[in-house]
Protein backbone atom coordinates (compact mmCIF):
# COMPACT_ATOMS: atom_id res chain seq x y z
CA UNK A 1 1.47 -4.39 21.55
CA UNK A 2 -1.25 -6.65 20.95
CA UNK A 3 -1.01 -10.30 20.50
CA UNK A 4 -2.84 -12.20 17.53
CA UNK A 5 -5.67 -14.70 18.57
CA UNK A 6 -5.08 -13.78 22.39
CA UNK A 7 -8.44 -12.25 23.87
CA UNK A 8 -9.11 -9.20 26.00
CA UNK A 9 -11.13 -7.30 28.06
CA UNK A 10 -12.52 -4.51 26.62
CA UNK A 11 -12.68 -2.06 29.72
CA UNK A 12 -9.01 -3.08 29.94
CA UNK A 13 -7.97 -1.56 26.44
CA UNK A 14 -9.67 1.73 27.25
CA UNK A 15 -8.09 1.82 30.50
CA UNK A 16 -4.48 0.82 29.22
CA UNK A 17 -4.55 3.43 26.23
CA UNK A 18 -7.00 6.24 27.30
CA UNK A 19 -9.86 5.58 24.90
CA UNK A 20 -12.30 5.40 28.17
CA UNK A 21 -14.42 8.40 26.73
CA UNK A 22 -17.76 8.05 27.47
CA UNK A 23 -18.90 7.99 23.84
CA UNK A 24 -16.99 5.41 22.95
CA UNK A 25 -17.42 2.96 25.48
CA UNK A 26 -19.81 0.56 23.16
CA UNK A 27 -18.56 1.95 20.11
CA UNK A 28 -16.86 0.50 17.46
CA UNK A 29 -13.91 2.65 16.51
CA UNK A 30 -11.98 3.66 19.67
CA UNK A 31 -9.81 6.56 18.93
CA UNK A 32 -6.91 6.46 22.17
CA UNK A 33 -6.16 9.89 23.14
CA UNK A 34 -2.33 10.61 22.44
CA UNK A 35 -1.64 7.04 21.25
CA UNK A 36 -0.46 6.27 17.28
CA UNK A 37 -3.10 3.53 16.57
CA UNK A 38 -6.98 3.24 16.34
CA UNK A 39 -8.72 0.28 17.57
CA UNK A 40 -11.87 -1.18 15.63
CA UNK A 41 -14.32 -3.79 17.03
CA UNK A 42 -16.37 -6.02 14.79
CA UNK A 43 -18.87 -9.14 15.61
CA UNK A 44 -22.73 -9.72 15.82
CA UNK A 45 -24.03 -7.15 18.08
CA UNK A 46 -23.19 -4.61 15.54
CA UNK A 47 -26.47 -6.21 13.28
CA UNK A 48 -28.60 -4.31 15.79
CA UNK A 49 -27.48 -0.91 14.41
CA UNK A 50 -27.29 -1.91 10.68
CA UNK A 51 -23.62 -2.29 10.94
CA UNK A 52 -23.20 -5.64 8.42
CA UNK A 53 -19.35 -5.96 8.28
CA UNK A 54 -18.35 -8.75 6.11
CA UNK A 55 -15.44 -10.22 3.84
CA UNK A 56 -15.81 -10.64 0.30
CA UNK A 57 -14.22 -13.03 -2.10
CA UNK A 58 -11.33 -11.03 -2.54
CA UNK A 59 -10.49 -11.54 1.17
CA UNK A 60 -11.25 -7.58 1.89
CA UNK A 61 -13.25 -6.53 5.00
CA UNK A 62 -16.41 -4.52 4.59
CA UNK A 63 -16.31 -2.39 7.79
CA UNK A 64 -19.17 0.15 8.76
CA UNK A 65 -18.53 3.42 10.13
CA UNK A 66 -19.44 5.05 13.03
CA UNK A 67 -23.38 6.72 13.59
CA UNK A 68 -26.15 4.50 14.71
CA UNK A 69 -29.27 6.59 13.97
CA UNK A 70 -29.54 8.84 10.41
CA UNK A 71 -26.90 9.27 7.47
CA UNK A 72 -23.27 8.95 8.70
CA UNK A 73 -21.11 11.43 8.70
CA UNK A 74 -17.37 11.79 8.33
CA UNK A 75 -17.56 12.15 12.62
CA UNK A 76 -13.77 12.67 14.24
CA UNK A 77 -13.80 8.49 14.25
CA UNK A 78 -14.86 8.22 10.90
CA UNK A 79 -12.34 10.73 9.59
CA UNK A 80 -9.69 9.07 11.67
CA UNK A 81 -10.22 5.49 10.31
CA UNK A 82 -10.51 7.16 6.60
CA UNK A 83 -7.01 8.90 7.14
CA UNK A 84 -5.18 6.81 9.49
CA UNK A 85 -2.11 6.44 6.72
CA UNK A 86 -1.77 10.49 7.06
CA UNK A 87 -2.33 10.79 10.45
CA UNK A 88 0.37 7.97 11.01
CA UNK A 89 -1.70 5.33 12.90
CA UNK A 90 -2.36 2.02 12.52
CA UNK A 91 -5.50 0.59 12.41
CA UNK A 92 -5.79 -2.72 15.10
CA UNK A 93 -9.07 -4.85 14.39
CA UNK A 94 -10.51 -6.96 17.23
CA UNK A 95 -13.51 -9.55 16.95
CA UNK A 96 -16.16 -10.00 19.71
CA UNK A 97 -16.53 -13.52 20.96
CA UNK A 98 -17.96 -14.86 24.05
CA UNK A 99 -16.18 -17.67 25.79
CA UNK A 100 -17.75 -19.83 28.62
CA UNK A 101 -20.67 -17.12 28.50
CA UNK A 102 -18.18 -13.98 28.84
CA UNK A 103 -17.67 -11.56 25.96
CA UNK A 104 -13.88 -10.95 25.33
CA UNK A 105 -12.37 -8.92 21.81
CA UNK A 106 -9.91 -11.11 20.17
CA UNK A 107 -7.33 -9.46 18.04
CA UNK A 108 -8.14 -10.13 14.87
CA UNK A 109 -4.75 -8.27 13.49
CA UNK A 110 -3.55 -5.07 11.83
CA UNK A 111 -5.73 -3.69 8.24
CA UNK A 112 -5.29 -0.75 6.34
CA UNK A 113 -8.08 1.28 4.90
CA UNK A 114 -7.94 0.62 1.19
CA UNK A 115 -10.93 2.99 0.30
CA UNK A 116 -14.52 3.70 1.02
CA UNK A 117 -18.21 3.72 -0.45
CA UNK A 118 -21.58 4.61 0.64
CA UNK A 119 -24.63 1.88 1.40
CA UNK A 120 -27.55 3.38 0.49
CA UNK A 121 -30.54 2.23 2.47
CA UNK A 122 -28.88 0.57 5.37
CA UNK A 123 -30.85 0.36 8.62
CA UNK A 124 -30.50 2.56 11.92
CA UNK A 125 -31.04 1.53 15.17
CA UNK A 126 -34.23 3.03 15.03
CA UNK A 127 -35.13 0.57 12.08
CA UNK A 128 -34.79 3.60 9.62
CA UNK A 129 -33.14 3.55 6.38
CA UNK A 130 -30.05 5.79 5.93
CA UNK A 131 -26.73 6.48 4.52
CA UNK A 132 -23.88 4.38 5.76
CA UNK A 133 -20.16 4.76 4.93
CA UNK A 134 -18.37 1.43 4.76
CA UNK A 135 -14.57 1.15 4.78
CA UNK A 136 -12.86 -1.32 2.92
CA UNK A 137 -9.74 -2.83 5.03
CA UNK A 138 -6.89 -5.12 4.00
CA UNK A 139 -4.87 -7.15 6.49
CA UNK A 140 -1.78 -4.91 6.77
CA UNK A 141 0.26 -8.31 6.36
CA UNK A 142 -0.66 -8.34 2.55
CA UNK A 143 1.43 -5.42 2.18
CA UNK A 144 4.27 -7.67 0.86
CA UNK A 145 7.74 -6.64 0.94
CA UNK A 146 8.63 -8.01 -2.45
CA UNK A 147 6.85 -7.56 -5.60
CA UNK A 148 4.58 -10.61 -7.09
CA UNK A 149 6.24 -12.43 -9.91
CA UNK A 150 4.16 -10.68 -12.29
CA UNK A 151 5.96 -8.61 -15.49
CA UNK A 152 3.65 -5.95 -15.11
CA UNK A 153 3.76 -5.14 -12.13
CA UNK A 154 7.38 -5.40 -11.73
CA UNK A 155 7.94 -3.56 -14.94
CA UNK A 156 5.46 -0.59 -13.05
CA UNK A 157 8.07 -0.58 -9.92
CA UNK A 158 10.70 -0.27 -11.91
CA UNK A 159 9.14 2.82 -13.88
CA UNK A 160 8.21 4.63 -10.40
CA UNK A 161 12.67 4.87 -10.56
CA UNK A 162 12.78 6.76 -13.76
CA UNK A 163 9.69 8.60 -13.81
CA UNK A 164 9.28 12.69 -12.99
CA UNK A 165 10.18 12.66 -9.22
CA UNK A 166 7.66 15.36 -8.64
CA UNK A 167 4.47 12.99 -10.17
CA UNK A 168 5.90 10.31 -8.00
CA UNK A 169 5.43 12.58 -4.57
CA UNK A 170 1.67 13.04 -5.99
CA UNK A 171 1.42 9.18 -6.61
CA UNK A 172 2.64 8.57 -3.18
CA UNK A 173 0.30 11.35 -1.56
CA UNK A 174 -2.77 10.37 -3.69
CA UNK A 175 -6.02 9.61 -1.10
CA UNK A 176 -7.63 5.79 -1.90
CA UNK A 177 -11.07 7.70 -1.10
CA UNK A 178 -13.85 6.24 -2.73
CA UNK A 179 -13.45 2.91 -4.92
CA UNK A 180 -15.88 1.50 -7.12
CA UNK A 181 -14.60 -2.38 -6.25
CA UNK A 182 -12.96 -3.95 -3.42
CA UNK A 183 -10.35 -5.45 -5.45
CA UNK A 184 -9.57 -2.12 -6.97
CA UNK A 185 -8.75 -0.38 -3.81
CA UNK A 186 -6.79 -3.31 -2.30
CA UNK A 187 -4.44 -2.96 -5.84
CA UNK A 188 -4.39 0.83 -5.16
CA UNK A 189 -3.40 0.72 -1.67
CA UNK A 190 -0.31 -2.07 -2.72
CA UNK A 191 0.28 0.20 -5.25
CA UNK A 192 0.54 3.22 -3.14
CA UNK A 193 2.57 1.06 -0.56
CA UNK A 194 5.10 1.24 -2.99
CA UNK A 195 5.15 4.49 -4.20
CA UNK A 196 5.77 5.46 -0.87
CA UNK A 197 8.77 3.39 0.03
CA UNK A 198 10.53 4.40 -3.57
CA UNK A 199 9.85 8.13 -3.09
CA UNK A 200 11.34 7.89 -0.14
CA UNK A 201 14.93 6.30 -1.40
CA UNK A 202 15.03 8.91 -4.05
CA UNK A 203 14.38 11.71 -2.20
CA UNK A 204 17.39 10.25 -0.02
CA UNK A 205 19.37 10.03 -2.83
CA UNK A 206 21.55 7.39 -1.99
CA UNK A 207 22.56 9.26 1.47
CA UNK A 208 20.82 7.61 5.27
CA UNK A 209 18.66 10.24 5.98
CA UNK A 210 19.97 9.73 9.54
CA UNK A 211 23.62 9.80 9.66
CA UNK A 212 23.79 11.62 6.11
CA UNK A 213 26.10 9.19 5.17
CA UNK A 214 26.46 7.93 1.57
CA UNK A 215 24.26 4.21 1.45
CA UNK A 216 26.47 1.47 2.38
CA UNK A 217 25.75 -0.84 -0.48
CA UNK A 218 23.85 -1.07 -3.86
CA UNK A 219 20.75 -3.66 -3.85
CA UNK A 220 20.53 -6.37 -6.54
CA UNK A 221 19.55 -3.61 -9.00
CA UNK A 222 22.07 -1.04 -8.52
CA UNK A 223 20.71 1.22 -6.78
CA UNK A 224 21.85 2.48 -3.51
CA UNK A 225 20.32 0.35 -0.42
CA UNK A 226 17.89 2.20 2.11
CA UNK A 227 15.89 0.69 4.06
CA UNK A 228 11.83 2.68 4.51
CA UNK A 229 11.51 3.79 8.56
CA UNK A 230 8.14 4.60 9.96
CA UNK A 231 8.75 7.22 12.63
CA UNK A 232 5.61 7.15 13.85
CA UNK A 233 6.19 4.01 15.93
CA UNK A 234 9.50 1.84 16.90
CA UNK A 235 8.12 -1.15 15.23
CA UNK A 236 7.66 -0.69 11.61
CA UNK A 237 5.17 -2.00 9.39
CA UNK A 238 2.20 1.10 9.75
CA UNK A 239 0.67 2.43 7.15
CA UNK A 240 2.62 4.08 4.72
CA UNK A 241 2.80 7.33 4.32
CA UNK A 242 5.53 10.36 2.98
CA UNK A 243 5.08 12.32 6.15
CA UNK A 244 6.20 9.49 8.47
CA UNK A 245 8.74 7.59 6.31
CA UNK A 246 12.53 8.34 5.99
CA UNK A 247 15.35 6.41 4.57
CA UNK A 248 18.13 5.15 6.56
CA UNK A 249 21.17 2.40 6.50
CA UNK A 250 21.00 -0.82 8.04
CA UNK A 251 22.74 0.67 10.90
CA UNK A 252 20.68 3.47 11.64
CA UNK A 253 17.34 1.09 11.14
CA UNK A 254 18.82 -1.05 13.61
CA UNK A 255 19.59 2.11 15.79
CA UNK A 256 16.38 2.95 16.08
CA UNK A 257 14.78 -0.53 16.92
CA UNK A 258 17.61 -1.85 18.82
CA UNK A 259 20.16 0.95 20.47
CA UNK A 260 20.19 2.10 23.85
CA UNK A 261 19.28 5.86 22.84
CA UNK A 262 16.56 4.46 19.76
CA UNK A 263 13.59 6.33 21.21
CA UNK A 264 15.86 9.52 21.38
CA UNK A 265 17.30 8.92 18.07
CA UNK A 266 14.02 7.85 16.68
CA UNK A 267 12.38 11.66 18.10
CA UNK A 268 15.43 13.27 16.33
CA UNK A 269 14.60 11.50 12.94
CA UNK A 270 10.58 12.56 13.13
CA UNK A 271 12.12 16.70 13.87
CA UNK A 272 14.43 15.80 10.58
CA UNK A 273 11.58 14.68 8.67
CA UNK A 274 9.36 17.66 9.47
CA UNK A 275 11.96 19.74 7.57
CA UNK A 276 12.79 16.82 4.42
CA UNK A 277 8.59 16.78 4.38
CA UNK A 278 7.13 19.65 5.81
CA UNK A 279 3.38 19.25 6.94
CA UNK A 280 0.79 19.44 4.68
C-alpha cells in the first residue's frame, strides 16, 4: 500500500486510513481504526520529547514509545506496537524530512518488533527525567525465506521437524518481550519466524489447509510442500504469527492472491483458522 522512498502527507495518511484521532495527530505511533497495520513516524522533532530513536551496529532500530511527560506506560499504542505479530498487523515506519521547506513522511519500509527495554533517565518534554520504553525493530525484509548457510542454524530448523509438536506451538507462541541485546532479539525474532512457518506445515500434516487436499509435491527434503499464508492481509510477508498463518498448496496460495473470488476465499480461510487455532 505504501511505496518505499516515495513521500507523503501526513494529514493524508490519517485521512486515507482513519487514524485522524485527535490524540494522535502529532504522535508517533498512529494506530488506524479497523485497518491491519500500525504506522510509526521517526525524525528530529521527536528530540524535543526525549524520544532518541537510533540504529545500532547491528543495523536494529531503537524506537521510543509513546508518552511525552512522566514514565511510559504500556498505553493502547504502546501495547499495539509491542504485540503487533499477535494482533496480526504490520508495523509501516515512515521518516520525517522536509523538502523545499515542506515537511513530508517518507516510507522508510516495513520492521518487526524484535523486543523491548526500558531507558532509565530519559527526558520529558517538561525536561524531567523518566522511564521510557524503547522498542527494538528489524526491517521485516531480513526475515529471509531461506536459512543462512550456517550448520547450526540449519541443523536447529531441521530439529524444529522432529521435536515434541506441542513444545514447538510454545516456541512459535513465545513473546520476544524484553531483551537484554539488540542482536539477541533480532536472532529471536528470525528464530521465531521460523518456528512459526514449520508449526504451521505440521499441524497441516501434509494436507492444504484450504482445499484439504493431500500436498501436491515433497520439497527438496521430503517433506510434503506447503506454502505459510498470512490471512490477515492479501499480500503476505506480516509478521508471523500461529493465529494468522495456515498452510496451503501452490494453488490455493495463488487463489488467494490472484483468483477472482481471493478476498472471499481468503475470509473463508481466516473462519477455518479460528477453529485449526482457536483464539487465545
Amino acid at each position: 500500500m505504501f511505496e518505499r522512498g516515495k513521500l507523503y502527507k501526513r494529514n493524508r495518511i490519517h485521512e486515507a486510513y482513519n487514524g485522524a484521532r485527535q490524540l494522535q495527530q502529532q504522535g508517533g505511533i498512529l494506530t488506524p481504526a479497523g485497518q491491519p497495520f500500525l504506522v510509526i513516524i521517526t525524525g528530529e522533532s521527536g528530540a524535543r520529547h526525549g524520544y532518541h530513536d537510533h540504529l545500532d551496529a547491528d543495523g536494529v532500530l531503537h524506537y521510543y514509545g509513546a508518552g511525552q511527560n512522566g514514565d511510559m506506560e504500556w498505553s493502547p499504542a504502546n501495547r499495539q506496537l509491542r504485540d503487533h505479530a499477535s494482533l496480526g498487523k504490520d508495523v509501516h515506519l515512515f521518516r520525517e524530512v522536509s523538502n523545499g521547506g515542506t515537511k513530508w513522511l517518507r516510507y522508510d519500509g516495513q520492521y518487526s518488533t524484535a523486543g523491548h527495554y526500558f531507558h532509565e533517565n530519559a527526558p520529558g518534554t517538561d525536561g524531567a527525567s523518566r522511564r521510557a520504553i524503547v522498542f527494538q525493530l528489524v526491517p521485516h525484509d531480513e526475515l529471509l525465506d531461506d536459512p543462512p548457510d550456517d550448520a547450526r542454524a540449519v541443523g536447529a530448523i531441521d530439529g524444529r521437524w522432529t521435536m515434541d509438536f506441542a513444545a514447538l506451538r510454545d516456541l512459535a507462541n513465545v513473546s520476544l518481550g524484553q531483551q537484554p541485546a539488540s542482536s539477541t532479539g533480532r536472532r529471536r525474532l528470525w528464530e521465531r519466524s521460523y518456528d512459526v512457518k514449520v508449526y504451521v506445515r505440521r499441524r497441516a500434516n501434509g494436507i492444504c489447509e484450504g482445499c484439504e487436499q493431500p500436498a501436491p509435491f515433497n520439497d527438496r527434503k521430503g517433506r510434503p510442500y506447503l506454502e505459510p499464508h498470512h490471512t490477515r492481509r492479501l499480500t503476505d510477508g506480516g509478521p508471523d504469527d500461529v493465529h494468522h498463518v495456515i498452510g496451503l498448496c501452490p494453488a490455493c496460495h495463488r487463489r488467494v492472491h490472484h483468483g477472482q473470488d481471493g478476498e472471499t476465499y481468503n475470509n473463508a480461510l481466516s473462519i477455518k483458522l479460528k477453529e485449526l487455532e482457536p483464539p487465545r
